[in-house]
N, C-alpha and C. Protein backbone atom coordinates (compact mmCIF):
# COMPACT_ATOMS: atom_id res chain seq x y z
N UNK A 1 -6.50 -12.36 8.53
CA UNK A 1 -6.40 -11.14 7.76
C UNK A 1 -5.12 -10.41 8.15
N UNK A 2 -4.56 -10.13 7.44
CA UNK A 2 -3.01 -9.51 7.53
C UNK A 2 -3.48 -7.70 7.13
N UNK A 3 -2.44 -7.14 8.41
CA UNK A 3 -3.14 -5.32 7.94
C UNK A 3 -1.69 -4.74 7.74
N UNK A 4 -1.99 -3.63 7.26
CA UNK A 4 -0.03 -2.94 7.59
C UNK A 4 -0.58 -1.84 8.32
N UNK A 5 0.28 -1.07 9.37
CA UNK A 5 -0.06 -0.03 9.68
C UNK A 5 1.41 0.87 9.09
N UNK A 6 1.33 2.46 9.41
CA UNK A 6 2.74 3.07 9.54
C UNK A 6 3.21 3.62 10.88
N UNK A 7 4.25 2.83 10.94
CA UNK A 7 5.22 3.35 11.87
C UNK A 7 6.08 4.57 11.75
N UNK A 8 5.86 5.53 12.58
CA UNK A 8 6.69 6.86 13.07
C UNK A 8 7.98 6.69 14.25
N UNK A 9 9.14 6.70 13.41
CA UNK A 9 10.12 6.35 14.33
C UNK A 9 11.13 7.39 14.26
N UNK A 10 11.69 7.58 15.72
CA UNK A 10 12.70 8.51 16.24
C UNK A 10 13.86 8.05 16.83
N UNK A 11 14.91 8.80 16.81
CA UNK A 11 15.93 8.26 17.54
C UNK A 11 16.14 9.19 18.53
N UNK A 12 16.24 8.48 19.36
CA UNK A 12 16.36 9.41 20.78
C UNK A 12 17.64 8.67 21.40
N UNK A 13 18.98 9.72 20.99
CA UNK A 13 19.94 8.87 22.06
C UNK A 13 20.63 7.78 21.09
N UNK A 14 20.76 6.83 22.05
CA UNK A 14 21.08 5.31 21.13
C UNK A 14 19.53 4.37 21.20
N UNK A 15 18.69 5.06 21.45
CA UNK A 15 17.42 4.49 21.69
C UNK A 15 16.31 5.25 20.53
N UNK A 16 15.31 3.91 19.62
CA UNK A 16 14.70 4.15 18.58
C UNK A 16 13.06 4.22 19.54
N UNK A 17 12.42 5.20 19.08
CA UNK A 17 11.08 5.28 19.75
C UNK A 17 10.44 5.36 18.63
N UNK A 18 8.78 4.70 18.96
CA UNK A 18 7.94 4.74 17.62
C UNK A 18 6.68 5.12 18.15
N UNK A 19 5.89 5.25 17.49
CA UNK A 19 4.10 5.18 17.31
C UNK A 19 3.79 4.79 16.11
N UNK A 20 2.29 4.03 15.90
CA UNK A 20 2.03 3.68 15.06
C UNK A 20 0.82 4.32 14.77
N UNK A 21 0.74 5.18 13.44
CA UNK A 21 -0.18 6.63 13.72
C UNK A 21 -1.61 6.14 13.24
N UNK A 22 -2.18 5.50 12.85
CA UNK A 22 -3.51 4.52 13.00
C UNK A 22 -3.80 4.21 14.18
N UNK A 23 -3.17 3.88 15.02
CA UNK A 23 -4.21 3.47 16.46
C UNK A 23 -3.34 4.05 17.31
N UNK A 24 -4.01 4.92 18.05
CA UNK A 24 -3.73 5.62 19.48
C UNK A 24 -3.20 4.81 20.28
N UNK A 25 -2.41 5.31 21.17
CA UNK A 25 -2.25 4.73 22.46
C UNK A 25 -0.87 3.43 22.04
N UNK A 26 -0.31 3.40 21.34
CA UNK A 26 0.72 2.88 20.54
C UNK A 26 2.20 3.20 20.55
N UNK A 27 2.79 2.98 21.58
CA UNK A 27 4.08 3.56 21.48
C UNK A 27 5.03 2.07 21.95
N UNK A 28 6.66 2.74 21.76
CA UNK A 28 7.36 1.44 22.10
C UNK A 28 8.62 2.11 21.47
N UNK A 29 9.40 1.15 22.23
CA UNK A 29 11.21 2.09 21.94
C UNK A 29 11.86 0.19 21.81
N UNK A 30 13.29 0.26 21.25
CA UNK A 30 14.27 -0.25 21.00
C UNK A 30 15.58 -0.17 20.77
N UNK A 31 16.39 -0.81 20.97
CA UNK A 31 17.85 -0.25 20.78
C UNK A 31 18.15 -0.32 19.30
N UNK A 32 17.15 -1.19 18.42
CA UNK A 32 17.76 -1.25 17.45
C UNK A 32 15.92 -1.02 16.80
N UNK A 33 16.26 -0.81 15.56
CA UNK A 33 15.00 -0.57 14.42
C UNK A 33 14.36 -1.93 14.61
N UNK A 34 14.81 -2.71 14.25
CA UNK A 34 14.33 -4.11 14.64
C UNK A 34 13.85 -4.44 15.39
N UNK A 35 14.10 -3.67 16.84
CA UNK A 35 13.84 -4.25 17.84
C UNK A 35 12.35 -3.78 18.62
N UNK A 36 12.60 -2.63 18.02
CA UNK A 36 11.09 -1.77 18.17
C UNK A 36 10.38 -1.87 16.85
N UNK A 37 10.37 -2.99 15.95
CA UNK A 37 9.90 -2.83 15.06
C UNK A 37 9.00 -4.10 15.60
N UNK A 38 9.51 -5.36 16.09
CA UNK A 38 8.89 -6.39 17.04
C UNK A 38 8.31 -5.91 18.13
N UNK A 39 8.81 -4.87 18.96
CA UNK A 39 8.32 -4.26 19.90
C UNK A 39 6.24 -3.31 19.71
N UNK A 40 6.71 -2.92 18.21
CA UNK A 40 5.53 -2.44 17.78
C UNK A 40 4.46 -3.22 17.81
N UNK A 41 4.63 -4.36 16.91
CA UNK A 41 3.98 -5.24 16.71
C UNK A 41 3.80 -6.11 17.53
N UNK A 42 4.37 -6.23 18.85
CA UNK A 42 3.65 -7.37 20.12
C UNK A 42 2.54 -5.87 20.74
N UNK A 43 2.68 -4.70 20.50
CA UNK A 43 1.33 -3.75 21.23
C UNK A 43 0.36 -3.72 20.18
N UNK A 44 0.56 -3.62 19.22
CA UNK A 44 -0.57 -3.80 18.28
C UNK A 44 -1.65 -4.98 18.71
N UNK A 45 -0.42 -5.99 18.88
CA UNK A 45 -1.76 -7.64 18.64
C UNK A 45 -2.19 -7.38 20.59
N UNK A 46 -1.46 -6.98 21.07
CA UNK A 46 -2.27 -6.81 22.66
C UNK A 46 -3.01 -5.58 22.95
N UNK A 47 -3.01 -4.72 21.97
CA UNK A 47 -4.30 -3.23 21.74
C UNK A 47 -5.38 -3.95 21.38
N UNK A 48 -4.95 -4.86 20.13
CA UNK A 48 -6.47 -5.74 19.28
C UNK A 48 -6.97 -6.64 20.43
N UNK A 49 -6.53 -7.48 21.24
CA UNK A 49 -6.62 -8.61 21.69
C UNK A 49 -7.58 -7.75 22.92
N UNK A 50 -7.01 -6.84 23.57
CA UNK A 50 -7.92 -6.08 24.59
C UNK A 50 -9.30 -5.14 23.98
N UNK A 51 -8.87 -4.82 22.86
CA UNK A 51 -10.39 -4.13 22.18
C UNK A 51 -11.12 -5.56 21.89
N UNK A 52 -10.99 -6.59 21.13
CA UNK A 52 -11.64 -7.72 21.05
C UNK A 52 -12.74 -8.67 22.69
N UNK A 53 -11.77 -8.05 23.31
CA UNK A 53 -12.08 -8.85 24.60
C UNK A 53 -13.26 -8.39 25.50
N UNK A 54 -13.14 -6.69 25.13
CA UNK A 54 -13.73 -5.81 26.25
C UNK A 54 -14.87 -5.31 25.23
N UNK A 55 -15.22 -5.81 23.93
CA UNK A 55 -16.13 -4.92 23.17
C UNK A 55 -16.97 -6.71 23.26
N UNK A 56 -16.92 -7.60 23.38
CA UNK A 56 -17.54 -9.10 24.14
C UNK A 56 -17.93 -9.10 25.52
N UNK A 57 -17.56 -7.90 26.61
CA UNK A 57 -17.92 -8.13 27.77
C UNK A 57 -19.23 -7.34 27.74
């Protein structure tokens, strides 16, 4: 199943910071849009992967 969330992104500096305003606890920076845009999306699948894991224990 494929989801989209939205990303909230800032520039701070030469440095891009985000949250992704659907799930808490979601943050992540990059030098480039891109880079925190991958950056987003490797905490997403390891937020899911730890709610999946710990709602089985």
């Amino acid at each position: 199943m494929e989801r989209q969330f939205t990303a909230q992104i800032v520039k701070s500096g030469d440095w891009y910071a985000g949250t992704i305003k659907e799930l808490s606890g979601i943050n992540s920076q990059g030098r480039t849009i891109a880079e925190l845009k991958e950056n987003l999306k490797e905490a997403i699948q390891l937020i899911i992967e730890s709610n999946i894991k710990h709602d089985n224990d």
